[in-house]
Protein backbone atom coordinates (compact mmCIF):
# COMPACT_ATOMS: atom_id res chain seq x y z
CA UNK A 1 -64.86 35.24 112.46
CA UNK A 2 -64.83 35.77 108.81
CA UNK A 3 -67.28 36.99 106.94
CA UNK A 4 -67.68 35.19 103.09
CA UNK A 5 -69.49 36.58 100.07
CA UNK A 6 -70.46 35.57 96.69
CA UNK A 7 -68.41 36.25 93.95
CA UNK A 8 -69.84 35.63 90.32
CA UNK A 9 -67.82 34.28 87.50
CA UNK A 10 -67.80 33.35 84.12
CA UNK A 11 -67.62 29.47 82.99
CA UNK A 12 -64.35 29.93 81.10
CA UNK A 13 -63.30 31.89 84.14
CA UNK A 14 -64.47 28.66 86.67
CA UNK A 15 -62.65 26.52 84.78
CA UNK A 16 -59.45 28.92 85.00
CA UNK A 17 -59.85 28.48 88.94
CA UNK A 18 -60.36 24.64 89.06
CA UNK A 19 -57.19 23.88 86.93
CA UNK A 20 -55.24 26.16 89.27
CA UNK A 21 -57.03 24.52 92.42
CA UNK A 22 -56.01 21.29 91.10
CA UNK A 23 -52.50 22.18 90.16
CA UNK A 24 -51.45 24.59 93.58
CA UNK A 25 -53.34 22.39 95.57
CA UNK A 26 -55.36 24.87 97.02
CA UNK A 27 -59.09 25.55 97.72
CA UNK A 28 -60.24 28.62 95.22
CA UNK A 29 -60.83 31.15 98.23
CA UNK A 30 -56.96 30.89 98.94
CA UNK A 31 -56.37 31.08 95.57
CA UNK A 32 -58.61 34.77 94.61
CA UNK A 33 -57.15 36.03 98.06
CA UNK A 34 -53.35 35.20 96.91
CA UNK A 35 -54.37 37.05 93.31
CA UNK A 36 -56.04 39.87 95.08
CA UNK A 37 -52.70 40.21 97.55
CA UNK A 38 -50.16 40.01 94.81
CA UNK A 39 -52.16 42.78 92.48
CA UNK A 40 -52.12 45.14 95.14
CA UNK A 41 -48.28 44.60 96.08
CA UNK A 42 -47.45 44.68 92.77
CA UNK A 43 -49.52 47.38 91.78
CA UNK A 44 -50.58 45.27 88.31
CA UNK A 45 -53.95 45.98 86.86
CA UNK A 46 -55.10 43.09 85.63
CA UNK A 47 -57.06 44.55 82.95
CA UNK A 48 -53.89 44.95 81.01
CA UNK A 49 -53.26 48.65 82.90
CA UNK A 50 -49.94 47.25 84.23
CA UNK A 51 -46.38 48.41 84.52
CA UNK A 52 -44.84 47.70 81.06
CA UNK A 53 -41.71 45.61 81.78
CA UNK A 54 -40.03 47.81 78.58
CA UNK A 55 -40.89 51.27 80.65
CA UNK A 56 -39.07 49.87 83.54
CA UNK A 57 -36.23 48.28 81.63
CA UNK A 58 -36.46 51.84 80.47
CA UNK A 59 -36.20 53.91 83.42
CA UNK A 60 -33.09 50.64 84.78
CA UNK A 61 -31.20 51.61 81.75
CA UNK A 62 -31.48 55.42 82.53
CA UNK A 63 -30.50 55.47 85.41
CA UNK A 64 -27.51 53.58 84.60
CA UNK A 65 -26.89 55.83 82.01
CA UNK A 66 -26.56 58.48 84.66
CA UNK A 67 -24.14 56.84 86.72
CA UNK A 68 -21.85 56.27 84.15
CA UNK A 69 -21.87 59.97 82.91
CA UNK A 70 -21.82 60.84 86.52
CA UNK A 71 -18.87 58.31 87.30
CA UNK A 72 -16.65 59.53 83.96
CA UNK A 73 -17.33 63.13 85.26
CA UNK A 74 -15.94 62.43 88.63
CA UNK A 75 -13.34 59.68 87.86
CA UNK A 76 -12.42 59.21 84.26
CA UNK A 77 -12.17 62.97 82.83
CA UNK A 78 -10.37 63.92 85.73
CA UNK A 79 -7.80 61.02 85.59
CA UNK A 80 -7.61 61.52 81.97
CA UNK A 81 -6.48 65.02 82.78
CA UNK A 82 -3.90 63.64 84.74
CA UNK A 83 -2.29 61.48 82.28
CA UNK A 84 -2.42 64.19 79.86
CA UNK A 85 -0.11 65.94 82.23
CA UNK A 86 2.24 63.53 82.71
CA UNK A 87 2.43 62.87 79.30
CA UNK A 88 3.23 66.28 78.19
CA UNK A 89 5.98 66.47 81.45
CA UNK A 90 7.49 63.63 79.83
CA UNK A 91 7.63 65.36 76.42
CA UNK A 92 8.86 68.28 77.65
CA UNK A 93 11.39 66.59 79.48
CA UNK A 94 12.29 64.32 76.60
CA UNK A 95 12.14 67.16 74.37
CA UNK A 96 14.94 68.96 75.57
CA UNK A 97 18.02 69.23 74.55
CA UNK A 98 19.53 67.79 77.95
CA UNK A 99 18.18 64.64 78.15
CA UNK A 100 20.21 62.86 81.05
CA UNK A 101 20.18 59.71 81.95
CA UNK A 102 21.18 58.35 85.38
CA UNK A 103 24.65 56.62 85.21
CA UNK A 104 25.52 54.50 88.23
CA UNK A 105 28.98 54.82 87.77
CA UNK A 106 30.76 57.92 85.57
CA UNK A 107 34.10 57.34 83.98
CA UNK A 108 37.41 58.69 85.46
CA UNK A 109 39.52 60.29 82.93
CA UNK A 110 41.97 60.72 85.27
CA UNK A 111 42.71 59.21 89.64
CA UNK A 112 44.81 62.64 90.05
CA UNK A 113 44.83 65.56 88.43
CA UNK A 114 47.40 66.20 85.73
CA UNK A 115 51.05 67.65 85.88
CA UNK A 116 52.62 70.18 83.50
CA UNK A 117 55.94 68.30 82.83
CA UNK A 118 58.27 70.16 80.35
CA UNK A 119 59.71 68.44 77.71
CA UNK A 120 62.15 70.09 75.33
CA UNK A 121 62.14 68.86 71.52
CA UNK A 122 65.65 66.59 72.50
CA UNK A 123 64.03 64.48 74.94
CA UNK A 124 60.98 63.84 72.79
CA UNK A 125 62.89 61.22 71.01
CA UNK A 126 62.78 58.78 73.87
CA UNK A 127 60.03 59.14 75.98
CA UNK A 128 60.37 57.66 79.61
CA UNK A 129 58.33 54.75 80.91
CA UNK A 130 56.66 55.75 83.17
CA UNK A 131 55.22 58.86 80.86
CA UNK A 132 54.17 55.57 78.39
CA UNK A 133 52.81 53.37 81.16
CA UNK A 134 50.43 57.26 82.02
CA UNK A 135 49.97 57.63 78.40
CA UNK A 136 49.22 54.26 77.72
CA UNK A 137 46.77 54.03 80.77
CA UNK A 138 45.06 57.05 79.78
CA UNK A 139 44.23 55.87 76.52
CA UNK A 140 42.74 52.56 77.53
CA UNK A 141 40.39 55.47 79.93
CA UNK A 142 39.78 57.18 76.98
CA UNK A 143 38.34 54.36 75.41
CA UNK A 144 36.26 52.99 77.73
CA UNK A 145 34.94 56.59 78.29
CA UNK A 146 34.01 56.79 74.46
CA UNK A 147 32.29 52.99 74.53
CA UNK A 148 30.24 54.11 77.61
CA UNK A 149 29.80 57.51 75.60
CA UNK A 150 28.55 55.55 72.54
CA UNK A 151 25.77 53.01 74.40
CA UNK A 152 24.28 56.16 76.10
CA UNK A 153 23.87 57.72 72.61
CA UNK A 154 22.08 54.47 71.39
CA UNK A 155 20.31 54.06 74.15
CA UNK A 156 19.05 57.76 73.78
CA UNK A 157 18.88 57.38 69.92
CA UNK A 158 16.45 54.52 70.58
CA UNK A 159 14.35 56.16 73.65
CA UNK A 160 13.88 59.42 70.89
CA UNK A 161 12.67 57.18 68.32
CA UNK A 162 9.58 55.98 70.37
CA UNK A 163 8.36 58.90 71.42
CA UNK A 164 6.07 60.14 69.51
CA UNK A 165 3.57 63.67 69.13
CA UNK A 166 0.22 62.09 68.74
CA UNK A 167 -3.03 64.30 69.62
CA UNK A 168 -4.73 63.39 72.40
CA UNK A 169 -7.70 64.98 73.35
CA UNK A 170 -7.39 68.47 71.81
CA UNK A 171 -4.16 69.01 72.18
CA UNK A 172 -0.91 67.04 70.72
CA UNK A 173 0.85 65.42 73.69
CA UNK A 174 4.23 62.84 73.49
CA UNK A 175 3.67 59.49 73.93
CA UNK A 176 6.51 57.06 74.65
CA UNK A 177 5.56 53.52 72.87
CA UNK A 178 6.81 51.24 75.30
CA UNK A 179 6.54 48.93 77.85
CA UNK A 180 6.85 50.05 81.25
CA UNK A 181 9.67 47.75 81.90
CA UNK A 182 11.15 49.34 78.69
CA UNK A 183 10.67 53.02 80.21
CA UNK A 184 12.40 51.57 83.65
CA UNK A 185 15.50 50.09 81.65
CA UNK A 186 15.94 53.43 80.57
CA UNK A 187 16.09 55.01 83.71
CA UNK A 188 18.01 51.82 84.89
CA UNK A 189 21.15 52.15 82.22
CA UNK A 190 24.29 51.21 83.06
């Protein structure tokens, strides 16, 4: 069995009560028990003593401060380390002097190697035909050997011109502007 008391109220107060009894439907003993329950979960003073919404937006946007300073120390600085790295391997690499591209297929100067064959300054006035036919073939090998020799120097010309030294971090580091299908092509040359 319950037990009920008294509880004394002001008219403006009263009147407070019955529009809320009116509008939730409830009797007003439900009603002050539901306010009473939801001060002390809250842990709201109701004289105005409450837990400023701005302190705990406050203390929310701390603590997300924190794990982003905590998730760049442990992720971001660390992968940013790593791309520093690679960047200055590729520098280095692109830097020196020896710069070799992969080439599926290298050019044969010659199927078999070469024979001394002497000539003597009588016989140089008619040369036979089969030393034209070698000669001949041999220069068409020649050129294709200088074409290929030519696209690899564009091709490196080109790769040179977008790298550049730009400082990242403290330190100056080479960065290649392109795309990464760019960077493959170059890799992919034929």
């Amino acid at each position: 069995m319950k037990n009920y008391y008294n509880i004394r109220i002001s008219l403006t107060s009263k009147k407070l009560l019955e529009n809320l009894q009116k509008r939730l439907d409830r009797n007003r003993m439900d009603i002050i028990e539901e306010c009473l329950q939801f001060f002390e979960s809250t842990g709201y003073d109701p004289a105005g003593h409450t837990k400023s919404p701005e302190e705990e937006l406050k203390k929310l946007r701390d603590s997300l401060v924190s794990f982003i300073r905590t998730q760049e120390k442990k992720i971001l600085v660390p992968m940013a380390a790593q791309v520093d790295a690679l960047t200055l391997k590729v520098g280095d690499y692109m830097s020196r002097n020896s710069v070799e591209l992969p080439v599926t297929k290298k050019p044969k100067v010659t199927e078999k190697p070469l024979e001394k064959v002497k000539v003597s300054v009588q016989e140089m006035s008619e040369p036979s035909a089969s030393l034209q036919a070698e000669k001949q073939a041999l220069q068409i090998r020649l050129e294709k050997a200088e074409k290929e020799n030519k696209r690899l120097k564009n091709h490196l010309r080109t790769l040179k011109e977008r790298v550049k030294q730009r400082k990242i971090g403290f330190s100056d580091h080479y960065v290649i502007e392109a795309s990464r299908e760019e960077i493959q092509s170059f890799f992919d040359f034929k």
